[in-house]
Protein backbone atom coordinates (compact mmCIF):
# COMPACT_ATOMS: atom_id res chain seq x y z
CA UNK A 1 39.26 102.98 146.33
CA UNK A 2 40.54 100.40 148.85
CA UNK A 3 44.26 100.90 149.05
CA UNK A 4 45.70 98.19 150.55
CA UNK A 5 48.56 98.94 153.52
CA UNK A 6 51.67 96.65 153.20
CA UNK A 7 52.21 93.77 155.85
CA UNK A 8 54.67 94.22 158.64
CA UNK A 9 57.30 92.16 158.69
CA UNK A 10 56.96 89.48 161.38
CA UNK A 11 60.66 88.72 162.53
CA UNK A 12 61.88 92.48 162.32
CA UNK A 13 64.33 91.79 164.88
CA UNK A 14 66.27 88.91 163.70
CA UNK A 15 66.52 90.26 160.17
CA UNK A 16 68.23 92.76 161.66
CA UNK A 17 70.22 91.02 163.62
CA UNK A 18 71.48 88.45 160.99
CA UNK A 19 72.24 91.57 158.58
CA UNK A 20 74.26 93.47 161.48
CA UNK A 21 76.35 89.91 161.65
CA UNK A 22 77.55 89.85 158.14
CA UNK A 23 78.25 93.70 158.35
CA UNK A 24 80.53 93.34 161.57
CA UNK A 25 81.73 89.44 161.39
CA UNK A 26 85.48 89.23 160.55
CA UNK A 27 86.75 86.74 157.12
CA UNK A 28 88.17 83.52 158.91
CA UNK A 29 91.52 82.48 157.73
CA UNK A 30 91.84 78.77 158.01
CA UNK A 31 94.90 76.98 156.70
CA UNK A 32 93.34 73.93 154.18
CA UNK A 33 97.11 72.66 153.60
CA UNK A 34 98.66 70.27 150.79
CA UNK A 35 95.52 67.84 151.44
CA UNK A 36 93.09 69.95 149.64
CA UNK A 37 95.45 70.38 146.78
CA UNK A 38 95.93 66.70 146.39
CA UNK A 39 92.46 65.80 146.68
CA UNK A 40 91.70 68.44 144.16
CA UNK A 41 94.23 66.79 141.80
CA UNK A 42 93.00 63.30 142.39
CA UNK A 43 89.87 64.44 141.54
CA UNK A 44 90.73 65.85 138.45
CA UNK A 45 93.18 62.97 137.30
CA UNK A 46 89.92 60.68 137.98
CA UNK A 47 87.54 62.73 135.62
CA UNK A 48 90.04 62.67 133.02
CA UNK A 49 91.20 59.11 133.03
CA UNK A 50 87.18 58.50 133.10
CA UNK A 51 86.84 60.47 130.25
CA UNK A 52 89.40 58.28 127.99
CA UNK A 53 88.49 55.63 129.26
CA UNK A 54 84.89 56.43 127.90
CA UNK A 55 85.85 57.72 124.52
CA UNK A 56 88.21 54.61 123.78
CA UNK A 57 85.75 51.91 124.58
CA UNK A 58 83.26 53.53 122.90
CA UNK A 59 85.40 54.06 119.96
CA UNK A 60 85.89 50.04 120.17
CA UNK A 61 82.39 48.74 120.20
CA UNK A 62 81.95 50.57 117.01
CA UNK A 63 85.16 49.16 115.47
CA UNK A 64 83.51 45.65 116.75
CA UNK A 65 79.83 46.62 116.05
CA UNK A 66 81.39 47.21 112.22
CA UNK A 67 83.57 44.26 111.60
CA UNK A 68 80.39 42.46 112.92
CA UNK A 69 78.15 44.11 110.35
CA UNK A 70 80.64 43.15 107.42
CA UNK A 71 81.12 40.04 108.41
CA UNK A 72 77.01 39.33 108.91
CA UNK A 73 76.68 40.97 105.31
CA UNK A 74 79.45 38.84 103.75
CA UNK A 75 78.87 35.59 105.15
CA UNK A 76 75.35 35.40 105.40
CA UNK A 77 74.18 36.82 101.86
CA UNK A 78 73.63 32.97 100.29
CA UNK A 79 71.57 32.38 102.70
CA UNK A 80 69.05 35.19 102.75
CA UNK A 81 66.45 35.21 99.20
CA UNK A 82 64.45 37.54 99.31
CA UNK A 83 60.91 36.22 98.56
CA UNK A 84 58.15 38.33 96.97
CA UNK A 85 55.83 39.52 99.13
CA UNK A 86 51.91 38.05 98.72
CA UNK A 87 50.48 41.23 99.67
CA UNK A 88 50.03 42.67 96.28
CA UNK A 89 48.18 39.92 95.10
CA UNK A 90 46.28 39.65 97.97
CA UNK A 91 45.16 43.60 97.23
CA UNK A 92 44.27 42.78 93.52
CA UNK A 93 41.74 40.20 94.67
CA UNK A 94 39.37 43.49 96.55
């Protein structure tokens, strides 16, 4: 049987290293102040004003899309006929 032996790892050392620098590294305390906040709440006045916006012109092209459709179907039913098709004759002649 040909038991394979594992690979060494090639950077040893700087695995190590990086790992001892998240065991021994102090949390930073940084002060982010009222600007964060206030971009935060810009941000999330702008995704719901986008939102609305959205939903309410939406909701109007199919309030315009409709009235169009009635109006097409009132108006313009003199002037369609519909004319039978010559295709079934066509298919008795084979």
């Amino acid at each position: 049987m040909n038991s394979k032996k594992p690979k060494p790892i090639k950077y040893k050392r700087q695995i190590i290293f990086l790992f001892s620098l998240l065991l021994i590294s102090k949390p930073a305390y940084a002060y982010a102040g009222p600007g964060v906040a206030i971009g935060a709440l810009i941000v999330f006045i702008t995704v719901v004003i986008t939102f609305f916006a959205s939903f309410f012109i939406t909701l109007f092209r199919f309030i315009i899309n409709s009235f169009k459709f009635l109006l097409n179907s009132l108006f313009n039913k003199s002037k369609k006929k519909f004319k039978k098709s010559n295709k079934n004759k066509s298919n008795r002649n084979l």
